[in-house]
Protein backbone atom coordinates (compact mmCIF):
# COMPACT_ATOMS: atom_id res chain seq x y z
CA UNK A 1 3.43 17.86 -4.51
CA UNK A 2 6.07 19.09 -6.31
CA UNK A 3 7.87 20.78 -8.95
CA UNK A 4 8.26 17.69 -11.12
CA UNK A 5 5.74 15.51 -12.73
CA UNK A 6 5.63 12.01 -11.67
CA UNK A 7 3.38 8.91 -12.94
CA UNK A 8 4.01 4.80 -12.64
CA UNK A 9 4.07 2.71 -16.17
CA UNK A 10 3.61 -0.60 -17.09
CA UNK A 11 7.03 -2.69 -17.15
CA UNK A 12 7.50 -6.60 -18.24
CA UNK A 13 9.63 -7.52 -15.15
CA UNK A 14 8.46 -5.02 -12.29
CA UNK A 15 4.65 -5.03 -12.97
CA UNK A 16 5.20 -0.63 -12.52
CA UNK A 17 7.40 1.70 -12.13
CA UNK A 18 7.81 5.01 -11.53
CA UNK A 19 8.97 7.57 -13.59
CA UNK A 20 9.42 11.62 -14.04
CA UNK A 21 8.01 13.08 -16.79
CA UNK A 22 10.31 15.25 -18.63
CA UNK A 23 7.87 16.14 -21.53
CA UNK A 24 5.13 15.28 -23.65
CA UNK A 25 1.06 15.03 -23.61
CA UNK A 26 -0.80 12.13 -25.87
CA UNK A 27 2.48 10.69 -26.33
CA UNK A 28 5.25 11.01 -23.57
CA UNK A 29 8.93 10.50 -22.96
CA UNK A 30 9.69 9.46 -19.59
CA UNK A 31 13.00 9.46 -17.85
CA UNK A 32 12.41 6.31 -15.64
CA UNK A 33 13.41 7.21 -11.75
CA UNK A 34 14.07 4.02 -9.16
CA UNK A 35 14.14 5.54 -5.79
CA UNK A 36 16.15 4.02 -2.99
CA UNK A 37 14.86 3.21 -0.04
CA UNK A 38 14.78 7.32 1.56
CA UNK A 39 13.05 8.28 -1.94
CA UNK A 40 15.55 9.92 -3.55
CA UNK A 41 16.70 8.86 -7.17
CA UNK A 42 19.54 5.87 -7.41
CA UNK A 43 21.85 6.94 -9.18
CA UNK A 44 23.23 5.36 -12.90
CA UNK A 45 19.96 4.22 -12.99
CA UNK A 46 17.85 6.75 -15.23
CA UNK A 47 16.39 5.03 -19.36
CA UNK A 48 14.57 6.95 -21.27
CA UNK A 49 11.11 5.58 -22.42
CA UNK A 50 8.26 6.59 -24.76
CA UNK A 51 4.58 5.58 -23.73
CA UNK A 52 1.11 6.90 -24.52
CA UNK A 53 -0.26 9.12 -21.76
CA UNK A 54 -3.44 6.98 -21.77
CA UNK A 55 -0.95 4.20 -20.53
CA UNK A 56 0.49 6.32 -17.25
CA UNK A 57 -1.10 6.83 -13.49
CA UNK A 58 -0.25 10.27 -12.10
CA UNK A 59 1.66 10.55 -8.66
CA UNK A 60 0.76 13.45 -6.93
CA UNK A 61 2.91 12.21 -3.87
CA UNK A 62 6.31 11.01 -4.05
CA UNK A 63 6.03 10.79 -0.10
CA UNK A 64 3.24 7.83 -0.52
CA UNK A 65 5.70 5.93 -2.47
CA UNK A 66 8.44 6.00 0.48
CA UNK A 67 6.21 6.12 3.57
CA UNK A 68 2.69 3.90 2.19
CA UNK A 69 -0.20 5.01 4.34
CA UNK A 70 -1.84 1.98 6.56
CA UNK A 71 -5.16 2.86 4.81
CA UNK A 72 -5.53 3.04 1.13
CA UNK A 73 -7.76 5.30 1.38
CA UNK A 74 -5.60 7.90 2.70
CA UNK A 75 -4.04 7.67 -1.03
CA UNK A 76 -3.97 10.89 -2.79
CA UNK A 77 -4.67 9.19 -6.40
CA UNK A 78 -6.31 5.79 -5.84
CA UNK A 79 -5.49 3.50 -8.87
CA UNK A 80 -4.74 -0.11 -9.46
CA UNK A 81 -0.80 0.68 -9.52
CA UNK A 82 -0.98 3.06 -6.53
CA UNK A 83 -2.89 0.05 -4.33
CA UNK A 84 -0.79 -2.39 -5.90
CA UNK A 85 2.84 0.13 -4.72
CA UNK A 86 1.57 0.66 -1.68
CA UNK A 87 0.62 -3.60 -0.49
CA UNK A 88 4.06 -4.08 -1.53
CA UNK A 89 5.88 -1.41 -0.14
CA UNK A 90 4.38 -2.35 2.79
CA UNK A 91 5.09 -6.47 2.60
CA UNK A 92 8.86 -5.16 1.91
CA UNK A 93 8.60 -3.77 5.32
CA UNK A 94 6.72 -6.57 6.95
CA UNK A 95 3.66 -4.88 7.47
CA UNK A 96 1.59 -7.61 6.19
CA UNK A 97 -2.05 -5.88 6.90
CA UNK A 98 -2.97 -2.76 4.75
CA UNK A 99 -6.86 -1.72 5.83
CA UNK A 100 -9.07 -0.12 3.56
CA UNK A 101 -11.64 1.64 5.82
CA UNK A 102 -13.50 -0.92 7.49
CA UNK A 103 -11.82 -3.66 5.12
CA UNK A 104 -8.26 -5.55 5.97
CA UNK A 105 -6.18 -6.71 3.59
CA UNK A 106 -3.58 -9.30 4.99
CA UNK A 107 -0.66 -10.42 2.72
CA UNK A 108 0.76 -13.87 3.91
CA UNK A 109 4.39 -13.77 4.25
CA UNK A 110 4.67 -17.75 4.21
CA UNK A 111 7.24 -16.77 6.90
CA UNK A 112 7.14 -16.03 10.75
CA UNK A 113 7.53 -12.26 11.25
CA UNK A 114 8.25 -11.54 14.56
CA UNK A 115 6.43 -8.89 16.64
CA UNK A 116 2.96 -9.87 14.60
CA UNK A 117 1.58 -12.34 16.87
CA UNK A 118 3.10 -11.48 20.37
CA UNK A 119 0.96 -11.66 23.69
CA UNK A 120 2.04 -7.90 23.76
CA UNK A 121 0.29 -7.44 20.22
CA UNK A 122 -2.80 -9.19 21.12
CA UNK A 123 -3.09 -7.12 24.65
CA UNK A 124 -2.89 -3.66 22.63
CA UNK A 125 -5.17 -4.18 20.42
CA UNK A 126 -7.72 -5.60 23.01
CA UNK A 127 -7.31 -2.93 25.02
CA UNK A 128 -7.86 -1.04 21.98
CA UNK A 129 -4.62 1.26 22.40
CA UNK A 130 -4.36 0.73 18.69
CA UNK A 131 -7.05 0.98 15.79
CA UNK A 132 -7.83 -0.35 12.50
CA UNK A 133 -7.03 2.96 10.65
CA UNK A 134 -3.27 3.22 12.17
CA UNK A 135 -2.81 -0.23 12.56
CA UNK A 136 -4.29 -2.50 10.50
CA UNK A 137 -4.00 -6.44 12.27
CA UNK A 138 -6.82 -9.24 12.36
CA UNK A 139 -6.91 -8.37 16.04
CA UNK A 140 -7.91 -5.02 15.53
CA UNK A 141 -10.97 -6.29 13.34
CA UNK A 142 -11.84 -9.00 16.19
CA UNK A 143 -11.72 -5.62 19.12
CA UNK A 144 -13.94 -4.20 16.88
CA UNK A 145 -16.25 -7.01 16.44
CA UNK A 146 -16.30 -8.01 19.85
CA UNK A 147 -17.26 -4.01 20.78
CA UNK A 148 -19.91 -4.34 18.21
CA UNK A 149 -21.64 -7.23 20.13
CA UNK A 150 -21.30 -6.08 23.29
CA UNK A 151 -23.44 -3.02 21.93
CA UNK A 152 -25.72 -4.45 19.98
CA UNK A 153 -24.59 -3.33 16.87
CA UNK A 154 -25.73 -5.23 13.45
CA UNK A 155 -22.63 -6.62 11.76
CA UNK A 156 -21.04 -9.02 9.19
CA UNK A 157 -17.99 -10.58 8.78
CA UNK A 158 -16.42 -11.85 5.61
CA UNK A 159 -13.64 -13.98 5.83
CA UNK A 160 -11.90 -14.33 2.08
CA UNK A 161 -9.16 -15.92 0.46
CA UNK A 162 -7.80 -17.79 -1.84
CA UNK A 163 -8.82 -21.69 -1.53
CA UNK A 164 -6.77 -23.25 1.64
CA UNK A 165 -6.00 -19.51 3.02
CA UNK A 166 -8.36 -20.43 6.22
């Protein structure tokens, strides 16, 4: 948290952005902040915008925006534009699953990313040296399907996608 106020609006070309709040209640003015990629403000790149409040999503954590956490649930404020920031923050930086609790979301990169896929990968996660919560991969929700039928435990999985993803 910090000393400054800090919310995402809507915008035609980028979907959201995010944006400092230099005064205002129903009805805002924004000074528009694009962070670089160590979250600090770029610079000649500041507009000044008025929105309705009813129109903004708070940020309570700049640091989420820089660093996106592997689960959305670790989110402080859990809104469409903070899920939304936070799948592609991490697609930018090739981490194509995102978990949600028990729930993976995978992001298909139409592209071969390596260090994904390796026999390396595959041997971590089924020695389960890495977890669903820290690192979200299909092969961490097979370990933990496999460990649920070799205890007996009642489970379901859903496979979804759009139509041709599987």
């Amino acid at each position: 948290m910090s000393d400054k106020n800090y919310c995402y609006i809507p915008d035609q070309s980028r979907v959201q952005i995010v944006c400092e709040i230099t005064r205002g209640y129903d009805t805002a003015e924004y000074t528009v902040i694009l962070l670089d990629d160590e979250g600090k403000p770029s610079k000649g790149t500041s507009e000044t915008r008025t929105i309705e409040a009813s129109k903004t999503f708070p940020i309570d954590s700049l640091h989420e925006i820089t660093h996106p956490p592997s689960d959305l649930i670790q989110l402080t404020n859990v809104h469409g534009p903070a899920i939304l920031n936070t799948l592609r923050s991490r697609f930018q930086q090739d981490s194509i699953y995102t978990s949600i609790g028990p729930i993976l979301i995978a992001c298909n990169p139409f592209r071969w990313i390596k260090g994904v896929y390796e026999k390396e990968v595959i041997l971590a996660y089924f020695r389960g040296e890495r977890n669903q919560s820290e690192h979200p991969h299909v092969f961490a929700m097979a370990h933990d399907s496999l460990m649920g039928l070799q205890f007996g435990k009642n489970q379901s999985l859903i496979i979804s996608g759009e139509s041709g993803a599987g």
